[in-house]
N, C-alpha and C. Protein backbone atom coordinates (compact mmCIF):
# COMPACT_ATOMS: atom_id res chain seq x y z
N UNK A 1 -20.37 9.54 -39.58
CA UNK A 1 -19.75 9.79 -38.30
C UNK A 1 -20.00 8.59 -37.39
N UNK A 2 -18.72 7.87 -36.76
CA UNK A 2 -19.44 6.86 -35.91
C UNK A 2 -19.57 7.39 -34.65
N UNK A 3 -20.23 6.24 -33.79
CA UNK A 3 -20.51 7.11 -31.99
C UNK A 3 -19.57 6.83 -31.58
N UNK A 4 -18.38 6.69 -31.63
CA UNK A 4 -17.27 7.10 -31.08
C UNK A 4 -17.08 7.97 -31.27
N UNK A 5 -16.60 8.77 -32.31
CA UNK A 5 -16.96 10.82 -32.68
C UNK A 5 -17.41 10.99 -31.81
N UNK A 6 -19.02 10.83 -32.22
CA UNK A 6 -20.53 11.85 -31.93
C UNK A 6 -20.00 11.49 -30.20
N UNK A 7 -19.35 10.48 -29.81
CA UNK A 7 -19.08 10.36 -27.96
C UNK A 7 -18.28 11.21 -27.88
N UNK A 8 -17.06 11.58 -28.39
CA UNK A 8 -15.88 12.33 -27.93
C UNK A 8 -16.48 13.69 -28.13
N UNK A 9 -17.28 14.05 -29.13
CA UNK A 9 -17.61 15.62 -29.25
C UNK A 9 -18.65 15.57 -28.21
N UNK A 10 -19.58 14.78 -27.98
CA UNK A 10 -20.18 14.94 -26.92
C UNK A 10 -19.94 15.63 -25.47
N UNK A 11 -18.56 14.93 -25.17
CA UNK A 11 -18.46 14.73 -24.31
C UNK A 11 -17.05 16.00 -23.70
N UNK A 12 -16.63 16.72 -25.00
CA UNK A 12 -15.62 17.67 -25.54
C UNK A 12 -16.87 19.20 -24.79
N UNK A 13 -17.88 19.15 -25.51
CA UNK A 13 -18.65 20.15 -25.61
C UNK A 13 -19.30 19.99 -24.20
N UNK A 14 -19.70 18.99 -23.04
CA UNK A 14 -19.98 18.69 -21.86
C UNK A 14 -18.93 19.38 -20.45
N UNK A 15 -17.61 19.13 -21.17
CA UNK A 15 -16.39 19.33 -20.33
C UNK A 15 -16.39 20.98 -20.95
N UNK A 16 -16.20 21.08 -21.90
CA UNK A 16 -16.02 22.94 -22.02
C UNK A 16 -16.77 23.88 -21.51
N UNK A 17 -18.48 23.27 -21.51
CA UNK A 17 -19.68 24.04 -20.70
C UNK A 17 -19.28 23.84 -19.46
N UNK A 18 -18.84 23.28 -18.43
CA UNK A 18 -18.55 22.99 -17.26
C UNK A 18 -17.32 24.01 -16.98
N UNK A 19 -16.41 24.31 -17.47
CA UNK A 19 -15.26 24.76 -17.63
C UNK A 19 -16.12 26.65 -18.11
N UNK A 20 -16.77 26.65 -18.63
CA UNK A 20 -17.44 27.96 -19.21
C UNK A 20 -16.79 28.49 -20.08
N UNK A 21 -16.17 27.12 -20.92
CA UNK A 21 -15.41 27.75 -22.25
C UNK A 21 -15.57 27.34 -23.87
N UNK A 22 -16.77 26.92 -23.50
CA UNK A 22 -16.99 26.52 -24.87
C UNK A 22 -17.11 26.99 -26.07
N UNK A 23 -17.59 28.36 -26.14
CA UNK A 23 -16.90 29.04 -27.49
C UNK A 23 -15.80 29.28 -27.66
N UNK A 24 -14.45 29.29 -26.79
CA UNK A 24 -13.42 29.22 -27.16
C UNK A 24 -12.77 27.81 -27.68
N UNK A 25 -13.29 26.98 -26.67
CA UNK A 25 -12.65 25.80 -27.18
C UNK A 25 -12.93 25.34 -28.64
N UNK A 26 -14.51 25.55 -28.80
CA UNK A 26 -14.93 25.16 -30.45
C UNK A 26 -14.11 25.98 -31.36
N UNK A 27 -13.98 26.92 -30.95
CA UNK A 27 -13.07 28.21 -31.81
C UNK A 27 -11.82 27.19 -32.08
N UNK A 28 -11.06 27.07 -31.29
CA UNK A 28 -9.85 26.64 -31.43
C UNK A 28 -9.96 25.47 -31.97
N UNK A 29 -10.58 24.15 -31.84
CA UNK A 29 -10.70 22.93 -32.26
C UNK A 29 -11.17 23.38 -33.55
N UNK A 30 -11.89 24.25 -34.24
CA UNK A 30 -12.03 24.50 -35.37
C UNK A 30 -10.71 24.99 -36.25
N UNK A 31 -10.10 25.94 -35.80
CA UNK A 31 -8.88 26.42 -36.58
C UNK A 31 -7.74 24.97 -36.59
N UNK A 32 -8.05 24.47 -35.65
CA UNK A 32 -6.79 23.12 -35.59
C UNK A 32 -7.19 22.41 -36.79
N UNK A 33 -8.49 22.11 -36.80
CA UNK A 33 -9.11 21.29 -37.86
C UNK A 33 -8.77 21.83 -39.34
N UNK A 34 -9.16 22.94 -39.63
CA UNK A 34 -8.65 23.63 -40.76
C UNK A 34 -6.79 23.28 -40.81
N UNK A 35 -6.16 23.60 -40.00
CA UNK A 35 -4.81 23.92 -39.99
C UNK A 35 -4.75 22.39 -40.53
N UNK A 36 -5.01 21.37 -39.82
CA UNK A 36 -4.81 20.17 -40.57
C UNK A 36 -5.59 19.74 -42.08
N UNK A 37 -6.54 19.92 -41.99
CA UNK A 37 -6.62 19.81 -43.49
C UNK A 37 -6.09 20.77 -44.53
N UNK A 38 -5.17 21.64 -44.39
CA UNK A 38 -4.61 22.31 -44.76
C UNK A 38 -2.95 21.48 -44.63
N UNK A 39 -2.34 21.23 -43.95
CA UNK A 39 -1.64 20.36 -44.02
C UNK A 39 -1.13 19.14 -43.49
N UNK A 40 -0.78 18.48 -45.03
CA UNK A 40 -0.03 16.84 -44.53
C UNK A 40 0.99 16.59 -43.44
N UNK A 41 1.34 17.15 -43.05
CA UNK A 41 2.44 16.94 -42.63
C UNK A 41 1.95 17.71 -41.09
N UNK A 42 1.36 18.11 -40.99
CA UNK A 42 0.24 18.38 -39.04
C UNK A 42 -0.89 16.83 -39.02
N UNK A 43 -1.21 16.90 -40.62
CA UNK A 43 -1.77 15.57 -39.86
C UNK A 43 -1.42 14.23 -39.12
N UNK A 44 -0.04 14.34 -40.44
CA UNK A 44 0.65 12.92 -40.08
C UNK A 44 0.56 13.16 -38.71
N UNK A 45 1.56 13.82 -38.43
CA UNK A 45 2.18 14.11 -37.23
C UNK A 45 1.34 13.67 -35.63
N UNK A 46 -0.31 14.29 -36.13
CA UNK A 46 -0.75 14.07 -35.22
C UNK A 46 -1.66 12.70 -35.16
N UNK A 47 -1.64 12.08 -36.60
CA UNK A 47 -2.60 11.11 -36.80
C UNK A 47 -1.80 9.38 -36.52
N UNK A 48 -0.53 9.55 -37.15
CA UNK A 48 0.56 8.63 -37.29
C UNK A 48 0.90 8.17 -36.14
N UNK A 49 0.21 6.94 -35.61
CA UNK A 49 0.43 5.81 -35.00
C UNK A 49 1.84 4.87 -34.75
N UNK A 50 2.20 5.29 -35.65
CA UNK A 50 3.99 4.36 -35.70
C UNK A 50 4.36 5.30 -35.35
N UNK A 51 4.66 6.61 -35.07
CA UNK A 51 4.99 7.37 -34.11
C UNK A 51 4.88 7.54 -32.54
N UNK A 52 6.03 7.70 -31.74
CA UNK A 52 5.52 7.11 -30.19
C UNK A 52 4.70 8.06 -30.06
N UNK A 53 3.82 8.16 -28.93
CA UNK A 53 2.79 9.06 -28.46
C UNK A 53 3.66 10.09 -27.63
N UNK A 54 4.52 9.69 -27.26
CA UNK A 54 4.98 11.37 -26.55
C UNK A 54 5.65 11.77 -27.47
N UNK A 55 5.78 11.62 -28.84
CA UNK A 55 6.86 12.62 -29.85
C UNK A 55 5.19 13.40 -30.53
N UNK A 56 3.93 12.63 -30.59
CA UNK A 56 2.91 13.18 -30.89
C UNK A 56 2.46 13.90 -30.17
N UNK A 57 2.78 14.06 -29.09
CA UNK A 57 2.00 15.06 -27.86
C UNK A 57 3.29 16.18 -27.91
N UNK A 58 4.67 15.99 -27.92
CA UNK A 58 5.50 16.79 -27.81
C UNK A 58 4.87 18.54 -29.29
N UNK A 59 4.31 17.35 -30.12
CA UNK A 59 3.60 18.48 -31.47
C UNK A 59 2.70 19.09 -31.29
N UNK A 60 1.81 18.24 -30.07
CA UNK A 60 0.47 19.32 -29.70
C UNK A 60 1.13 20.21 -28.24
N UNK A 61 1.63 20.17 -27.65
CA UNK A 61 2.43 21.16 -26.97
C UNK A 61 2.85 22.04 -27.81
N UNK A 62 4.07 22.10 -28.69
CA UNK A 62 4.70 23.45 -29.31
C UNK A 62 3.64 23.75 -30.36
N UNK A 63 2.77 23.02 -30.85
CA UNK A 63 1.55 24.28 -31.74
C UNK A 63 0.46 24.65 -31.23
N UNK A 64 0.07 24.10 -30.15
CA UNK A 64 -0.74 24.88 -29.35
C UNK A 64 -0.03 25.67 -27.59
N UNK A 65 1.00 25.58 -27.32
CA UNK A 65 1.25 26.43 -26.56
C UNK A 65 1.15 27.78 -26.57
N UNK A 66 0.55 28.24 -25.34
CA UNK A 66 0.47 30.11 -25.41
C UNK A 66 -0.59 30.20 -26.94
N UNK A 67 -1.25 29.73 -27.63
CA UNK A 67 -2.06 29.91 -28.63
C UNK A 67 -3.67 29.48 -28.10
N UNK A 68 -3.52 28.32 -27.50
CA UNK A 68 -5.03 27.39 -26.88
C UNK A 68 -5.00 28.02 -25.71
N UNK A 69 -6.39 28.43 -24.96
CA UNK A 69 -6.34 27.43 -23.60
C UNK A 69 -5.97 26.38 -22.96
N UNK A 70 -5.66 25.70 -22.08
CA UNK A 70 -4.86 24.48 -21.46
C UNK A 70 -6.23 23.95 -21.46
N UNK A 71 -7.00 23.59 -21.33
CA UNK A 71 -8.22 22.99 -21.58
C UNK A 71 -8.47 22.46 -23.17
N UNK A 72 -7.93 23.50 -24.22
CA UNK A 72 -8.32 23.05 -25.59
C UNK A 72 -6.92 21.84 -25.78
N UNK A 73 -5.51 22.45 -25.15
CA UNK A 73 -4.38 21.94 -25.61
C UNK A 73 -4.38 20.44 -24.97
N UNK A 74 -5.28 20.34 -23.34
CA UNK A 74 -5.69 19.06 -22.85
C UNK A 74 -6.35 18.42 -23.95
N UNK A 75 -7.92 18.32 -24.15
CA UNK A 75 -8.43 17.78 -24.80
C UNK A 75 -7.41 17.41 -26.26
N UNK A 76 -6.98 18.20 -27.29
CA UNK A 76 -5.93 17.73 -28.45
C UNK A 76 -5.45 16.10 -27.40
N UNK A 77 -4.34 16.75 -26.38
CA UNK A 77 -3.57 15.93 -26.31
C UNK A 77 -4.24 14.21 -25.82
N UNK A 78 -5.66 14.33 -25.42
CA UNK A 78 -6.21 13.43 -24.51
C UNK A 78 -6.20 12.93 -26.64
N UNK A 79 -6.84 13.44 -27.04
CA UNK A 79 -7.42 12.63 -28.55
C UNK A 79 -6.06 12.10 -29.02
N UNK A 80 -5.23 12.86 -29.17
CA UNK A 80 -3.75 12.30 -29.95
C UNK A 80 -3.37 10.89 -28.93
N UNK A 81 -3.05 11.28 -27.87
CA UNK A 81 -2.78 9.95 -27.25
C UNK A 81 -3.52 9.15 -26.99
N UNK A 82 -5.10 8.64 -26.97
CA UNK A 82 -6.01 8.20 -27.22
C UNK A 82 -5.82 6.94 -29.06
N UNK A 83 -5.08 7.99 -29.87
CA UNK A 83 -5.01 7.43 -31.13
C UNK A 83 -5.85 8.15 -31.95
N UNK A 84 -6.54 9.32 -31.72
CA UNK A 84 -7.50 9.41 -32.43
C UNK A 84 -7.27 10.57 -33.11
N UNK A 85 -6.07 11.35 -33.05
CA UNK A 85 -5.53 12.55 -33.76
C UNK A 85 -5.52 12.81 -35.07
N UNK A 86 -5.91 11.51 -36.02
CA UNK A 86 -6.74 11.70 -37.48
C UNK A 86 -8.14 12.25 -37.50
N UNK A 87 -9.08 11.74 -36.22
CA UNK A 87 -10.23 11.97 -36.09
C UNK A 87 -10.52 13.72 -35.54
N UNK A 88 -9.58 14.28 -35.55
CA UNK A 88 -9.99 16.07 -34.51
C UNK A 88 -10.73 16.27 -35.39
N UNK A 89 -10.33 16.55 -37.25
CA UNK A 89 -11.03 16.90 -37.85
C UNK A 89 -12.57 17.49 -37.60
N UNK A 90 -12.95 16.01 -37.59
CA UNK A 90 -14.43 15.23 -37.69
C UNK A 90 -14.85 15.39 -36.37
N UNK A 91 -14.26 15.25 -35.50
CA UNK A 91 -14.80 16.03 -34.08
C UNK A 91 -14.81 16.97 -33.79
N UNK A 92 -13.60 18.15 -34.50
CA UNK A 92 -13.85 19.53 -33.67
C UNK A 92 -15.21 19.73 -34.23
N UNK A 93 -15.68 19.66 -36.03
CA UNK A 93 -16.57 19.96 -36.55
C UNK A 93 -17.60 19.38 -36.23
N UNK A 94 -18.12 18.34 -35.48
CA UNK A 94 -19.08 18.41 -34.66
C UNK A 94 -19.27 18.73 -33.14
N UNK A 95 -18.04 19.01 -32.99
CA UNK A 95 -17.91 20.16 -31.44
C UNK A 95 -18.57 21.70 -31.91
N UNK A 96 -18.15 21.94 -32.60
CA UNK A 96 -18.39 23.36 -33.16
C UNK A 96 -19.85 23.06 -34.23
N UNK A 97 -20.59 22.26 -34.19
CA UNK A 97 -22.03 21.74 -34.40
C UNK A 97 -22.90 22.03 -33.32
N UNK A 98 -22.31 21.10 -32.47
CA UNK A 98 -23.32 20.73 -31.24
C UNK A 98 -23.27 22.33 -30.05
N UNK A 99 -21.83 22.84 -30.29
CA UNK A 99 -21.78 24.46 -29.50
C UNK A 99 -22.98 25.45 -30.26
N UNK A 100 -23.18 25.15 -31.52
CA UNK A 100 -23.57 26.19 -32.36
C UNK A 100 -25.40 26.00 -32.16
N UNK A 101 -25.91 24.75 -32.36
CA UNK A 101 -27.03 24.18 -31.66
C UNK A 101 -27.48 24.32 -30.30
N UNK A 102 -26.31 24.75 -29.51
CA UNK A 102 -26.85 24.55 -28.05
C UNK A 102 -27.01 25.96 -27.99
N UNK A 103 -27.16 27.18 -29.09
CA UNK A 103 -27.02 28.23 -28.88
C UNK A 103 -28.24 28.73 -29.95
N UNK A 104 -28.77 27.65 -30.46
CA UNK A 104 -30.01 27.97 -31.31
C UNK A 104 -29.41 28.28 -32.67
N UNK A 105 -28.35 27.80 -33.16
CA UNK A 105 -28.07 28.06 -34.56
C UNK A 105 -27.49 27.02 -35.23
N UNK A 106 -27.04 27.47 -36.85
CA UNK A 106 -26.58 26.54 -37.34
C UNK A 106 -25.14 27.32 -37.67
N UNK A 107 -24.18 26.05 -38.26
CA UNK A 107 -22.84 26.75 -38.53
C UNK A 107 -22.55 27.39 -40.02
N UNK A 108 -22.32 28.46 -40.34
CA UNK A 108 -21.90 28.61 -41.84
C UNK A 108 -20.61 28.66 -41.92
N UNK A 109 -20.01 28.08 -42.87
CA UNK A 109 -18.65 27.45 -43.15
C UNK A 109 -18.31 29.10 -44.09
N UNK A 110 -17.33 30.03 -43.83
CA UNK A 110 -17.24 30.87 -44.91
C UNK A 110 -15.60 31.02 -45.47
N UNK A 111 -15.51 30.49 -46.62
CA UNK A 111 -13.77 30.95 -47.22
C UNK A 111 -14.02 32.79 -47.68
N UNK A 112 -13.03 33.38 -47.23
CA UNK A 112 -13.01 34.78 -47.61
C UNK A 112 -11.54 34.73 -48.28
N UNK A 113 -11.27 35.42 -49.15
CA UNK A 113 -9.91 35.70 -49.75
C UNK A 113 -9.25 36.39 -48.38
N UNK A 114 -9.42 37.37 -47.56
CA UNK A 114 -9.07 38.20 -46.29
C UNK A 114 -9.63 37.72 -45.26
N UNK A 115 -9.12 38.43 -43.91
CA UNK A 115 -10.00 38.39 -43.05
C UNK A 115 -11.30 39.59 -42.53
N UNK A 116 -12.02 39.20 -42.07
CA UNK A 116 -13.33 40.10 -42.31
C UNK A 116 -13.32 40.56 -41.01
N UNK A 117 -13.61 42.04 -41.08
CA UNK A 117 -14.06 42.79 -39.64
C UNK A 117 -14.92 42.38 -38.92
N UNK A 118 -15.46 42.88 -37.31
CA UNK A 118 -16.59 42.27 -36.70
C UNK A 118 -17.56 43.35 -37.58
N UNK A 119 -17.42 44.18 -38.78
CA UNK A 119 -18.74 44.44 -38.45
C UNK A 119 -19.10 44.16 -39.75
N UNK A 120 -18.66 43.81 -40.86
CA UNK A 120 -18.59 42.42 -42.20
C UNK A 120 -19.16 41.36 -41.48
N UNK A 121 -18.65 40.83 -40.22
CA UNK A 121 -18.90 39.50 -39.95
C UNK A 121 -20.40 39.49 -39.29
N UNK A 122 -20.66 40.75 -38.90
CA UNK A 122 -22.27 40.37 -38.09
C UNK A 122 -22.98 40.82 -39.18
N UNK A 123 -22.88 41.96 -40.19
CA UNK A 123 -23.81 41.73 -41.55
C UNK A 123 -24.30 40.55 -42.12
N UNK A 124 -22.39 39.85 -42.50
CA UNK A 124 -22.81 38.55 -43.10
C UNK A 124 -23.97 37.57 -42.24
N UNK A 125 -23.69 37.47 -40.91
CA UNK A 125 -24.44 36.78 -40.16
C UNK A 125 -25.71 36.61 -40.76
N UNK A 126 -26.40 38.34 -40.92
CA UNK A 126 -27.77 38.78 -40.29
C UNK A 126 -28.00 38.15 -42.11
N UNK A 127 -27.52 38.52 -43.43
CA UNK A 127 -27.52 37.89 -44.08
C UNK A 127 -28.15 36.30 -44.43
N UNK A 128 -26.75 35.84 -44.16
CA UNK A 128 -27.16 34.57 -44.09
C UNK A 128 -28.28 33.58 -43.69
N UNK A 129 -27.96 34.73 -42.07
CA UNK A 129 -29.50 34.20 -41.50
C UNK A 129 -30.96 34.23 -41.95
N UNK A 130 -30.63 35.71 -42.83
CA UNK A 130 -32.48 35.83 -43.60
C UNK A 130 -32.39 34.60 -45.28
N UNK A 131 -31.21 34.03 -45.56
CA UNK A 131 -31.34 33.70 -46.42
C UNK A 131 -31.65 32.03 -46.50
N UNK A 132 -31.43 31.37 -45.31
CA UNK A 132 -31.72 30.73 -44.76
C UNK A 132 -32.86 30.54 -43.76
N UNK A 133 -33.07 31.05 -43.59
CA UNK A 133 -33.95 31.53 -42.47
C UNK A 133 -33.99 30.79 -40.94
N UNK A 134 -32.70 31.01 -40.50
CA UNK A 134 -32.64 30.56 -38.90
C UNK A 134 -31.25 31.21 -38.98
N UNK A 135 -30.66 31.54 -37.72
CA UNK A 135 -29.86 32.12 -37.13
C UNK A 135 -28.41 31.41 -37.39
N UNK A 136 -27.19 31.81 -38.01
CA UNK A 136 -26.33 31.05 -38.13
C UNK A 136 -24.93 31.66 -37.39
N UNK A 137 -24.30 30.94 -36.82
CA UNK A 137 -22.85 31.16 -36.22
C UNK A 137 -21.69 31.14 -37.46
N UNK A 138 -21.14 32.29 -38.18
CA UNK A 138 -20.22 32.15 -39.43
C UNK A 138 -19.11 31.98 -38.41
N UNK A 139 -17.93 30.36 -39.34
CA UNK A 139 -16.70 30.09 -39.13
C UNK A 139 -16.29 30.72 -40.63
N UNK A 140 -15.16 31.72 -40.15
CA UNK A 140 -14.37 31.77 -41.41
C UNK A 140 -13.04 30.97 -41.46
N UNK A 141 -12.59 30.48 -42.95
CA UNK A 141 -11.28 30.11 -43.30
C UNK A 141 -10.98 31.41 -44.39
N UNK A 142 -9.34 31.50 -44.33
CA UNK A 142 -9.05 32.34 -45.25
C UNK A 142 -8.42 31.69 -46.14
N UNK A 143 -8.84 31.94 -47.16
CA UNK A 143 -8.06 30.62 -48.52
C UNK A 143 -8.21 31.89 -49.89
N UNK A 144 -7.10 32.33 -49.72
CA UNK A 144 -6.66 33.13 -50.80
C UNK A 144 -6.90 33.00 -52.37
N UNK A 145 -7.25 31.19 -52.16
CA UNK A 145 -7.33 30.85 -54.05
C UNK A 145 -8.73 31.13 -54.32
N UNK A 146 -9.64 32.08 -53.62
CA UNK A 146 -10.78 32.41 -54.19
C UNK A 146 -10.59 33.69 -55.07
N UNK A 147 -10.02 34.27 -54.48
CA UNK A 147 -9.24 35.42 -55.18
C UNK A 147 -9.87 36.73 -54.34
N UNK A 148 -11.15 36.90 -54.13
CA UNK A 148 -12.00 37.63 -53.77
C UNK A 148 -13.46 37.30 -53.23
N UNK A 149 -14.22 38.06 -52.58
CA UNK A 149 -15.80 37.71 -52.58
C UNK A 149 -15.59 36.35 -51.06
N UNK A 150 -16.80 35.95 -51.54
CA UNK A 150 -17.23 34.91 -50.38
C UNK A 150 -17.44 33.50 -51.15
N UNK A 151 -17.40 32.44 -50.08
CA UNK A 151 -18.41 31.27 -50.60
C UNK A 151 -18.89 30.68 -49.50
N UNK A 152 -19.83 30.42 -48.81
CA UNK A 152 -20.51 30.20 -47.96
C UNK A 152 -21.13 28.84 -47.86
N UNK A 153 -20.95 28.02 -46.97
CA UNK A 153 -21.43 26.48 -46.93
C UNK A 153 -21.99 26.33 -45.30
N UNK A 154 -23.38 26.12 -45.22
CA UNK A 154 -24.47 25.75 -44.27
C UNK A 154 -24.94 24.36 -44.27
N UNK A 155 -24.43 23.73 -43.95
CA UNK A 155 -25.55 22.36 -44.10
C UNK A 155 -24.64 22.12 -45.38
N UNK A 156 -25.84 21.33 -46.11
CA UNK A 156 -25.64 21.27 -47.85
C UNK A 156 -25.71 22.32 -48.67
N UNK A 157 -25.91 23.04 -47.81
CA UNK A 157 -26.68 24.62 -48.95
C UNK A 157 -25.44 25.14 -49.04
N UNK A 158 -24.50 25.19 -50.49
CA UNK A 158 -23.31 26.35 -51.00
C UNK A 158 -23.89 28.40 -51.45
N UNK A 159 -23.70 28.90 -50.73
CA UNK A 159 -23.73 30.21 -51.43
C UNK A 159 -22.04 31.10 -52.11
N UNK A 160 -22.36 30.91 -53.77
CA UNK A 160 -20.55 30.96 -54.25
C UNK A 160 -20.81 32.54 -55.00
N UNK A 161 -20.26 33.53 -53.81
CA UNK A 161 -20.01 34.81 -54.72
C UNK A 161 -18.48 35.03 -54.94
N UNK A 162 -17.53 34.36 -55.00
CA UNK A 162 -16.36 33.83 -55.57
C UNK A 162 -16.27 34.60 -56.44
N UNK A 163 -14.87 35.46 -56.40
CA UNK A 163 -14.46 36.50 -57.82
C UNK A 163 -13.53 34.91 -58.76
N UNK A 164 -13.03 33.72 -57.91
CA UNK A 164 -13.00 33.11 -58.54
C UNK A 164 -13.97 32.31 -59.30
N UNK A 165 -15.26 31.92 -59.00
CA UNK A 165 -16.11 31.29 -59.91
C UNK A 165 -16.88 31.76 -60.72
N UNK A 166 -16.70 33.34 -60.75
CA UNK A 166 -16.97 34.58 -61.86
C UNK A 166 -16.59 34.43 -63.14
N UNK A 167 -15.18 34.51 -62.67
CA UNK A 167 -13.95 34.73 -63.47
C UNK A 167 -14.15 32.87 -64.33
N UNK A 168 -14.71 32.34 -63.58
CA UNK A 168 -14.54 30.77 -64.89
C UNK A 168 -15.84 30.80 -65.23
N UNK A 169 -16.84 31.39 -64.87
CA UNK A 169 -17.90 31.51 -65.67
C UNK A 169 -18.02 32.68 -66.78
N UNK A 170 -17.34 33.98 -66.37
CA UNK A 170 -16.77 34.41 -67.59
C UNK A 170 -16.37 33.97 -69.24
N UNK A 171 -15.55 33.13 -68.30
CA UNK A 171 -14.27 32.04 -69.17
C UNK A 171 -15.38 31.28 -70.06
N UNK A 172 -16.38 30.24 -69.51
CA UNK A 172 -17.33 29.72 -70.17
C UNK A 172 -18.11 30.57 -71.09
N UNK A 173 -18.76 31.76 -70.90
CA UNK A 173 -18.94 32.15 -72.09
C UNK A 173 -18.57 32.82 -72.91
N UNK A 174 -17.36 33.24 -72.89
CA UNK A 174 -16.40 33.62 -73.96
C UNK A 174 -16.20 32.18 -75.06
């Protein structure tokens, strides 16, 4: 990560506490982040430089309108026209670091085949948290190609109860 990042999330997570919105904003800068690495064609869009900057801002208007706060859809648009709309990635995810820290925890990354209830989601929490042993804030993605189950990523630490990585360990010993 260079300190240009670690400055912009800094300084992302400074402006949202001031604003008293910082779990929303990390919320949202997180799903954007997913949504783009999920697809080519949101990144280009927002990353692609030979593109004028108001046809790139015209993209963070219609996908975050009525969806963001005007505070989250500001900040996008300050990074895209800035040039740095390849980089949200790598910044929301240390926006949604440094929110999760300033709150005494760490982040667990979770793919679920579905989406999980609040009361799945504070089990998993309390979970996680004893399995680790410190308090963790779960982000879920929903990525269907697990098939089922969980897989859970903290730090470096993977936890894979995956009906897909069952099913190929199955496969292996057959």
């Amino acid at each position: 990560m260079t300190d240009r990042t670690e400055a912009y999330a800094g300084a992302i997570v400074e402006i949202a506490r001031a604003e008293d919105s910082l779990d929303t904003v990390s919320d949202e800068l997180y799903q954007l982040a997913r949504a783009m690495d999920r697809s080519d064609e949101l990144r280009l869009a927002l990353a692609d430089r030979s593109l004028p900057a108001a046809r790139r801002l015209v993209v963070v208007d219609e996908l975050l309108e009525h969806r963001a706060l005007p505070l989250t859809t500001n900040i996008v648009a300050m990074l895209v026209g800035a040039g740095r709309g390849g980089d949200i990635p790598t910044i929301a995810d240390r926006v949604v670091a440094l929110a999760a820290e300033s709150r005494g925890k760490a982040v667990a990354e979770v793919r679920s085949a579905v989406p999980l209830t609040a009361e799945q989601l504070s089990r998993l929490e309390a979970a996680l948290s004893s399995n680790v042993g410190r308090q963790v804030e779960v982000k879920v993605i929903i990525d269907p190609e697990i098939l089922g189950g969980l897989v859970a990523q903290i730090d470096d630490t993977i936890i894979d109860g995956s009906i897909r990585t069952r099913i190929e360990k199955l496969k292996e010993q057959v």
